[in-house]
Protein backbone atom coordinates (compact mmCIF):
# COMPACT_ATOMS: atom_id res chain seq x y z
CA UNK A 1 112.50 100.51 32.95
CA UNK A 2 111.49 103.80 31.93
CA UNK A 3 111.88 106.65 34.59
CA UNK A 4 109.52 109.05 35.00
CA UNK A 5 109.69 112.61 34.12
CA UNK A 6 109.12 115.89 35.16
CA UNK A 7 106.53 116.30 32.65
CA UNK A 8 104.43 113.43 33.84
CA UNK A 9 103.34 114.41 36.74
CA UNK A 10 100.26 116.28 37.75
CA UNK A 11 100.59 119.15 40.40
CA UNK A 12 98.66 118.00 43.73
CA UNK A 13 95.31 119.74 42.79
CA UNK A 14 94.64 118.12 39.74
CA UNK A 15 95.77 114.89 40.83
CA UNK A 16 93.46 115.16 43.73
CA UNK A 17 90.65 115.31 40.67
CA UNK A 18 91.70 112.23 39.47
CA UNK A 19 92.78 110.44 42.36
CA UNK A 20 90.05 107.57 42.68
CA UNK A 21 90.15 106.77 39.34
CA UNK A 22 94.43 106.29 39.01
CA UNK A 23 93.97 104.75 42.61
CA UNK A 24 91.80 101.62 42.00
CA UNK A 25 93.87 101.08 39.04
CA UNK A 26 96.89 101.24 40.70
CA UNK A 27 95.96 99.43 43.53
CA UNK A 28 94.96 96.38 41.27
CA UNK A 29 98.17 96.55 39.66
CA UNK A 30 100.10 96.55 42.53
CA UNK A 31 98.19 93.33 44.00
CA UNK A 32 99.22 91.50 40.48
CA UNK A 33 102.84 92.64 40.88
CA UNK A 34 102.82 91.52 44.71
CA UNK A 35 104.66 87.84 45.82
CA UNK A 36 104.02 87.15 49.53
CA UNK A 37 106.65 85.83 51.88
CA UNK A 38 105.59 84.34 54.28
CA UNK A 39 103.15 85.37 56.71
CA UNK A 40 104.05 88.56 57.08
CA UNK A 41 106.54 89.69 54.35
CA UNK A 42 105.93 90.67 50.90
CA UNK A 43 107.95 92.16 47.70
CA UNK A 44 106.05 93.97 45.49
CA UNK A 45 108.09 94.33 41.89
CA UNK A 46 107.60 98.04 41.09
CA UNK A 47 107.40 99.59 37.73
CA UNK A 48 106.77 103.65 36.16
CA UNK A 49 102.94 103.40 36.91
CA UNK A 50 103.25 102.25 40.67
CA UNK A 51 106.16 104.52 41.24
CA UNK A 52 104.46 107.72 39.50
CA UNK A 53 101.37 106.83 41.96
CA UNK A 54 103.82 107.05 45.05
CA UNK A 55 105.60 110.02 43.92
CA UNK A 56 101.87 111.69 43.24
CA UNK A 57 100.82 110.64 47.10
CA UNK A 58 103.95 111.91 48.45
CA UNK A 59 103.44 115.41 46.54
CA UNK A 60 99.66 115.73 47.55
CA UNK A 61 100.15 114.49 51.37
CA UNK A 62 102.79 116.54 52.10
CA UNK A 63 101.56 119.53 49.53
CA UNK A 64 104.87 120.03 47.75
CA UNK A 65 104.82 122.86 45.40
CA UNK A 66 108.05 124.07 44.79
CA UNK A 67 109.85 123.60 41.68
CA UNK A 68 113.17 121.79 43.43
CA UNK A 69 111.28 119.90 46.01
CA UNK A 70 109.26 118.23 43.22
CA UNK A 71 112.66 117.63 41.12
CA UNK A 72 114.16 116.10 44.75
CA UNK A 73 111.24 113.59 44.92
CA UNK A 74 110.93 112.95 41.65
CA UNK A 75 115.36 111.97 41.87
CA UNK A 76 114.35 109.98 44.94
CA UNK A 77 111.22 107.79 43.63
CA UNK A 78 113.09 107.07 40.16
CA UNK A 79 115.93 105.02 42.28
CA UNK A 80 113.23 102.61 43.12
CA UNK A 81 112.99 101.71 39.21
CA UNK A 82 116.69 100.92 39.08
CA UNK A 83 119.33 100.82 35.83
CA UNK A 84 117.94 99.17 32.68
CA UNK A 85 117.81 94.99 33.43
CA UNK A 86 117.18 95.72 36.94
CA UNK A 87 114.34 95.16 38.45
CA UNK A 88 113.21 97.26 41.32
CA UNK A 89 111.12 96.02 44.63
CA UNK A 90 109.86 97.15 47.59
CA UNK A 91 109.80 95.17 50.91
CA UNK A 92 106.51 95.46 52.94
CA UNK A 93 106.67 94.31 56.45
CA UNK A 94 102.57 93.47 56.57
CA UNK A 95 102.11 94.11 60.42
CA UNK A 96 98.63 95.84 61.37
CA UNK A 97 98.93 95.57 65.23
CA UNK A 98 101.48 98.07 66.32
CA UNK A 99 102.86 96.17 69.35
CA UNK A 100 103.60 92.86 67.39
CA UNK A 101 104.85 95.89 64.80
CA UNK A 102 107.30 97.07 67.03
CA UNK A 103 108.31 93.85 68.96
CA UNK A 104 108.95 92.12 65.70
CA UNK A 105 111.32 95.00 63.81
CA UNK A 106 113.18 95.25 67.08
CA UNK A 107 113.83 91.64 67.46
CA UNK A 108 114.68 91.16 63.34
């Protein structure tokens, strides 16, 4: 799968610009991509688009700026795309009530 570059991404104020519109389309992506697990579990097969949408949260929510902090994230959020042939997944624990949350992940 083709990693993203540095080149690709927007810095956090023009992103913010654009935000809805990448958003919706990501999001319906992501729920095409998504194979539940049970009740509660669910894998959702990542590729350059969903990643680059993570990466571009994590940059505007936590206002990174600087040139190596961008380079660090960008290192970090390309490992979820893996080698070429691999495929690369996330596991979301789907949980909303922070008790059952919390009793659950201790238990498992």
């Amino acid at each position: 799968m083709q990693k993203i570059t540095r080149d690709s991404i927007l810095d956090y104020v023009t992103y913010e610009g654009r935000r809805k519109e990448l958003r919706e389309r990501i999001l319906a992506e992501k729920a095409r991509q998504r194979v539940h697990v049970g009740d509660v579990l669910a894998f959702l097969f990542e590729n350059t688009e969903t990643v680059r949408f993570q990466l571009q949260e994590t940059l505007r929510t936590e206002r990174i700026v600087e040139e190596s902090a961008v380079r660090r994230e960008l290192e970090r959020h390309n490992e979820l795309l893996g080698a070429p042939g691999e495929l690369g997944c996330t596991l979301l624990i789907e949980i909303e009530d922070p008790r059952e949350r919390a009793e659950k992940l201790a238990r498992w």
